[in-house]
N, C-alpha and C. Protein backbone atom coordinates (compact mmCIF):
# COMPACT_ATOMS: atom_id res chain seq x y z
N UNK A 1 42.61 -5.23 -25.53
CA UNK A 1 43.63 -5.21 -24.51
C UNK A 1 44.83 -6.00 -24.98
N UNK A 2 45.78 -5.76 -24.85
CA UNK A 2 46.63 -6.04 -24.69
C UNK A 2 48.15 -6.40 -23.95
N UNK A 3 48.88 -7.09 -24.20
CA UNK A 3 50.23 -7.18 -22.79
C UNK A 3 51.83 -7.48 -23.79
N UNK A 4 52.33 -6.37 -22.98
CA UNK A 4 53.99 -6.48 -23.95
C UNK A 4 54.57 -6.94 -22.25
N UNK A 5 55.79 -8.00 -23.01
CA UNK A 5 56.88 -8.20 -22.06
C UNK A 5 57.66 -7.92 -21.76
N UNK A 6 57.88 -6.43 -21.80
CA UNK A 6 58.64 -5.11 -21.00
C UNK A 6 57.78 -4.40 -20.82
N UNK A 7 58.02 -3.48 -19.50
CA UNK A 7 57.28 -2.82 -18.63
C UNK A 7 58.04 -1.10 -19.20
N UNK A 8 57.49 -0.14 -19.63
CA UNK A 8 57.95 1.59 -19.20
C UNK A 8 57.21 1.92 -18.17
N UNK A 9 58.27 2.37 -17.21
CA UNK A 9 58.02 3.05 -16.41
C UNK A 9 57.55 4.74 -16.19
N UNK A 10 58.48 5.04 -17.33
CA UNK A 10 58.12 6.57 -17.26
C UNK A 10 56.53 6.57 -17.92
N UNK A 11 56.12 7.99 -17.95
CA UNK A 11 54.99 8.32 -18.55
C UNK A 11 55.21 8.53 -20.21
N UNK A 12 56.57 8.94 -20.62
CA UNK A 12 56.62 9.50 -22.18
C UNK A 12 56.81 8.13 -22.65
N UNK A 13 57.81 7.19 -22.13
CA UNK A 13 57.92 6.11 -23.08
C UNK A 13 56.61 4.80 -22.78
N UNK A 14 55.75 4.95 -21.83
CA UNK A 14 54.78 4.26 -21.98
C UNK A 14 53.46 4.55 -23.25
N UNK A 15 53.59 5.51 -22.79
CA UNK A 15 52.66 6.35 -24.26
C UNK A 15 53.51 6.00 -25.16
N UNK A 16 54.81 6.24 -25.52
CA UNK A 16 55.35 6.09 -27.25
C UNK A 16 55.12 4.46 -27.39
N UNK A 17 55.04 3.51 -26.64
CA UNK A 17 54.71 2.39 -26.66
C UNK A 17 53.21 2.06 -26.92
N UNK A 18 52.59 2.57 -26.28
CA UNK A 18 50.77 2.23 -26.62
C UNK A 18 51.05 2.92 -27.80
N UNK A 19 51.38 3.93 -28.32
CA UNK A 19 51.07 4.53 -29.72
C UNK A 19 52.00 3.87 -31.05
N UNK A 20 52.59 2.61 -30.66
CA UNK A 20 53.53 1.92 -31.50
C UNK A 20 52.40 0.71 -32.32
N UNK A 21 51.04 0.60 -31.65
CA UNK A 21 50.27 0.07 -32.70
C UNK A 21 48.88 1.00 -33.05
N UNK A 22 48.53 0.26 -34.26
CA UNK A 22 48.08 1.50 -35.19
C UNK A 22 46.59 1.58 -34.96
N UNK A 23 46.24 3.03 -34.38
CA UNK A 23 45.01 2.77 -34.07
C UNK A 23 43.83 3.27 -35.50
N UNK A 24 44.35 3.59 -36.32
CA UNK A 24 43.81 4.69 -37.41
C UNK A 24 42.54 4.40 -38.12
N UNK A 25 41.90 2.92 -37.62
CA UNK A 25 40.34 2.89 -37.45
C UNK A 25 39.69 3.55 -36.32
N UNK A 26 40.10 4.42 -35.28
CA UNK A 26 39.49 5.09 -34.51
C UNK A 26 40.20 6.49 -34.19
N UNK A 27 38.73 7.16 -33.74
CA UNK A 27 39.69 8.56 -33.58
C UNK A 27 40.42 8.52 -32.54
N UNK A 28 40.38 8.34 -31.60
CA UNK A 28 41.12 8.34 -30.19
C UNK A 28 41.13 7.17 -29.19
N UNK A 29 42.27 6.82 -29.19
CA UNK A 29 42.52 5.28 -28.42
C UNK A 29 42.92 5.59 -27.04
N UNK A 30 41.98 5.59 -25.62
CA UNK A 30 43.31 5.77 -24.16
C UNK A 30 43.11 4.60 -23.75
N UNK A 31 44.29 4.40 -23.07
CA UNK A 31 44.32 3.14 -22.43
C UNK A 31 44.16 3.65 -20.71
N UNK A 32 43.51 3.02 -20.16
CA UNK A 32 43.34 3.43 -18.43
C UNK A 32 44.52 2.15 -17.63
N UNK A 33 45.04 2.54 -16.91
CA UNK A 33 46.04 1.62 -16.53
C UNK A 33 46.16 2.14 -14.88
N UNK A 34 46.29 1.10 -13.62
CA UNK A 34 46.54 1.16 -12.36
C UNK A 34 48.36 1.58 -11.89
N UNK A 35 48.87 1.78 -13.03
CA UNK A 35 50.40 2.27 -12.84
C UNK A 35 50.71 3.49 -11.89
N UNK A 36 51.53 3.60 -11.22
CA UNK A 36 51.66 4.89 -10.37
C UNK A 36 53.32 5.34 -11.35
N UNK A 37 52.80 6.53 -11.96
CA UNK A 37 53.83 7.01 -12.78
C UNK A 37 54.80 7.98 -11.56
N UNK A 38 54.43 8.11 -10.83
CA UNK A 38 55.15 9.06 -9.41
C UNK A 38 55.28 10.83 -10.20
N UNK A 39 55.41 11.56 -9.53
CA UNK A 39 54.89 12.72 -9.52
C UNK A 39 53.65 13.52 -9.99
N UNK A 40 52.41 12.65 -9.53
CA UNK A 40 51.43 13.38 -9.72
C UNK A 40 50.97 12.89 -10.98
N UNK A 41 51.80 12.48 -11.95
CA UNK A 41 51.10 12.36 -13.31
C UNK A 41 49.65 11.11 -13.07
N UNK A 42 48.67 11.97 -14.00
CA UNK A 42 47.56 11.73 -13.79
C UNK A 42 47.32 11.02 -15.76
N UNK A 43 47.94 11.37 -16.33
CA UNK A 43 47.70 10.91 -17.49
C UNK A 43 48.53 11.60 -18.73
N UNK A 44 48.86 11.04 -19.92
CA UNK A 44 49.55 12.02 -20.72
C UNK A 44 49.00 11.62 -22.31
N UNK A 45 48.80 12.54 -23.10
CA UNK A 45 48.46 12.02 -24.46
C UNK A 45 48.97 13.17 -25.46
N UNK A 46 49.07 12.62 -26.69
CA UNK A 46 49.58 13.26 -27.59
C UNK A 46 48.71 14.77 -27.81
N UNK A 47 49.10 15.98 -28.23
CA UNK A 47 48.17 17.53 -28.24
C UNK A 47 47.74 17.67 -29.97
N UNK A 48 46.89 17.51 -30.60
CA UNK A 48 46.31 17.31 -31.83
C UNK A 48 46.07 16.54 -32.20
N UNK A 49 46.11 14.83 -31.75
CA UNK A 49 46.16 13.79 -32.79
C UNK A 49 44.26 13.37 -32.82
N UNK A 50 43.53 13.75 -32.45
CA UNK A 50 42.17 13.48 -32.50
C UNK A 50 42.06 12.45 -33.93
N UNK A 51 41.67 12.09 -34.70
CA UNK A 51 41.41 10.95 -35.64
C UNK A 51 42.64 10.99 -36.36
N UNK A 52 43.95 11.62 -36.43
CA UNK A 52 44.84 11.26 -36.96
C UNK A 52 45.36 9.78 -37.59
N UNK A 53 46.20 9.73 -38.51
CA UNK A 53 46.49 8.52 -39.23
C UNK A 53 47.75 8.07 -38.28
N UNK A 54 48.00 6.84 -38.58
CA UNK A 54 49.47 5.96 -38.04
C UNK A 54 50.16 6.52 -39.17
N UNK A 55 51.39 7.10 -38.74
CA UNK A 55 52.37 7.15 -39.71
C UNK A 55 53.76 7.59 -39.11
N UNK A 56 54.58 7.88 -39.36
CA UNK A 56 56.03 8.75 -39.07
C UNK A 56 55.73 9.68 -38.25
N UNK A 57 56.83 9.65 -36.88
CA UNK A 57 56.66 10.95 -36.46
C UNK A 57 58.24 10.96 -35.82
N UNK A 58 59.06 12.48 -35.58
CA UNK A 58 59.68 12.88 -35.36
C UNK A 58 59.77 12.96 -34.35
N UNK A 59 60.53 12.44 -33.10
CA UNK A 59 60.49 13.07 -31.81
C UNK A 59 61.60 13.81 -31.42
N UNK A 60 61.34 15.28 -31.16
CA UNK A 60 62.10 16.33 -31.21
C UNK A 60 62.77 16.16 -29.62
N UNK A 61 62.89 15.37 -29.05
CA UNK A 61 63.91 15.03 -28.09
C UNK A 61 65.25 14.21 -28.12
N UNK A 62 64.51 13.20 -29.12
CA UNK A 62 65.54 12.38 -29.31
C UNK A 62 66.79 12.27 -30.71
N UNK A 63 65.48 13.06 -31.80
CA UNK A 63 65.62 13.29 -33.00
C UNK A 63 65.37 11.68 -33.86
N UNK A 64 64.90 10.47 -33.58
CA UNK A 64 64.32 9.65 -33.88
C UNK A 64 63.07 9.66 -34.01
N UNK A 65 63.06 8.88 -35.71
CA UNK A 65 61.86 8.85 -36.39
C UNK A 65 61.18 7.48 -36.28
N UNK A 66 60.11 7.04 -36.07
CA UNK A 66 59.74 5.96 -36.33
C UNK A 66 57.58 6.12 -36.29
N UNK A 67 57.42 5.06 -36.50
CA UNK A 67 55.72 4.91 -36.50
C UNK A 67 55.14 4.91 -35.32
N UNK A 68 54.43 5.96 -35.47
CA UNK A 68 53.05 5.76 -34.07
C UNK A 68 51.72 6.66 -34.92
N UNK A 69 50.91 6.05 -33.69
CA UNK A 69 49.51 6.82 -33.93
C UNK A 69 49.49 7.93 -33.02
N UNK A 70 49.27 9.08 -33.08
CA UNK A 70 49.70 10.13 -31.96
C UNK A 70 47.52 10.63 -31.57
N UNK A 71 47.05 9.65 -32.08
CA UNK A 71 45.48 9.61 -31.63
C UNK A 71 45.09 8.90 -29.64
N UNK A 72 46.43 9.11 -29.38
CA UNK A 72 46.43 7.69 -28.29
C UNK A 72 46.68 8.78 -27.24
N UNK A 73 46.44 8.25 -25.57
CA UNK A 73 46.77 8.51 -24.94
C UNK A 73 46.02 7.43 -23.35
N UNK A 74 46.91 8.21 -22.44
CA UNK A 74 46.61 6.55 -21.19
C UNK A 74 46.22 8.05 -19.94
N UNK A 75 45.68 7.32 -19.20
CA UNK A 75 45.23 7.77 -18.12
C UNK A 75 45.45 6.63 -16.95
N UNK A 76 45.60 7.06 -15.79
CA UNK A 76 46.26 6.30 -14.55
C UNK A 76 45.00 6.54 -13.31
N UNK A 77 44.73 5.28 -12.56
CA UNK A 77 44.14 5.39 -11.65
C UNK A 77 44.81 5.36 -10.05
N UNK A 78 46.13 5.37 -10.57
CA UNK A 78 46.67 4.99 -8.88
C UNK A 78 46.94 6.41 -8.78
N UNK A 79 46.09 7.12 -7.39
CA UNK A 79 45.85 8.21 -7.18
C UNK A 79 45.33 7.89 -5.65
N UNK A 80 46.06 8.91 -4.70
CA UNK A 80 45.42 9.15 -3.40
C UNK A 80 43.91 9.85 -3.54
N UNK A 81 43.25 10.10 -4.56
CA UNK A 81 41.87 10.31 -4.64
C UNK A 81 40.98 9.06 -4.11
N UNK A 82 40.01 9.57 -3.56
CA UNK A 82 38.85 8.34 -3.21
C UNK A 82 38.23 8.10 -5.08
N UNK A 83 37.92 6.71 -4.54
CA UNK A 83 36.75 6.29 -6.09
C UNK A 83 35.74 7.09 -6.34
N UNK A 84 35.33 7.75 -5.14
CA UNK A 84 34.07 9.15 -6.08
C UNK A 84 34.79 9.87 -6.77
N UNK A 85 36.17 10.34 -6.41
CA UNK A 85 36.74 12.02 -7.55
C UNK A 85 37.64 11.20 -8.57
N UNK A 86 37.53 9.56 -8.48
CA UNK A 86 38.09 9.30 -9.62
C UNK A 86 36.72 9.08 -10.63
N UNK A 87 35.87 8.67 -10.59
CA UNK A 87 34.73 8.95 -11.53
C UNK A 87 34.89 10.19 -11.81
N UNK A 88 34.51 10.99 -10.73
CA UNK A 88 34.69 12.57 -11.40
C UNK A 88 35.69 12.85 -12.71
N UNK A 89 36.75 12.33 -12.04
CA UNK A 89 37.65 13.21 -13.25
C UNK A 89 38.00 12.06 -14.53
N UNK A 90 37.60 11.18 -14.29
CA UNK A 90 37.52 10.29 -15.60
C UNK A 90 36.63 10.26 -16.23
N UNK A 91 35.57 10.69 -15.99
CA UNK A 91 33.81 10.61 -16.58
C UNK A 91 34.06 11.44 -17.59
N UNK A 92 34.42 12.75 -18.11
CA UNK A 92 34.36 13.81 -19.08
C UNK A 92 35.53 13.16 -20.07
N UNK A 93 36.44 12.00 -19.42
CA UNK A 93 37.01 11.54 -20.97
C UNK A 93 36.38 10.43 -21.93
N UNK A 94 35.53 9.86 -21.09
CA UNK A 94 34.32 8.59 -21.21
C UNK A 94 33.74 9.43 -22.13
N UNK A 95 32.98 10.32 -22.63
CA UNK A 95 32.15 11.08 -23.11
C UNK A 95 33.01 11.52 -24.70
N UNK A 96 34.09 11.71 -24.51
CA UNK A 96 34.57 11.94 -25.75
C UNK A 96 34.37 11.14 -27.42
């Protein structure tokens, strides 16, 4: 665990932040966090990075390059769901 002394609020730049240290002794790093990202977002993670390496990546929004591990991703519990359908829907990423 860890704690930085700036807060992202959004969902994309909180992820480009957890993925700014290098996870590349493991295949897949999420972080679970009580944040309410507002509209529904339930969680966001990179689409291929399964045991991927830390290295350079391109972000085709900004056109800035810099280092992440794209093996990462966060999941959020602040949800009008009761604590039973949050087990539910967090249990099948536990398993990974």
């Amino acid at each position: 665990m860890y704690r930085r002394k700036s807060f992202v609020s959004d969902s994309d730049g909180f992820l480009r932040l957890h993925a700014m240290l290098d996870f590349s002794s493991y295949c897949l790093s999420y972080l679970f966090t009580n944040h309410d990202f507002g509209e529904g977002t339930l969680g966001v993670a990179y689409v291929g990075g399964v045991c991927a390496r830390y290295g350079k990546i391109r972000d085709e929004r900004t056109g800035v390059t810099d280092r992440r591990s794209i093996n990462t991703g966060f999941i959020t519990v602040q949800d009008p769901m009761t604590a039973d359908g949050m087990l539910v829907r967090v249990n099948p990423y536990v398993r990974i």
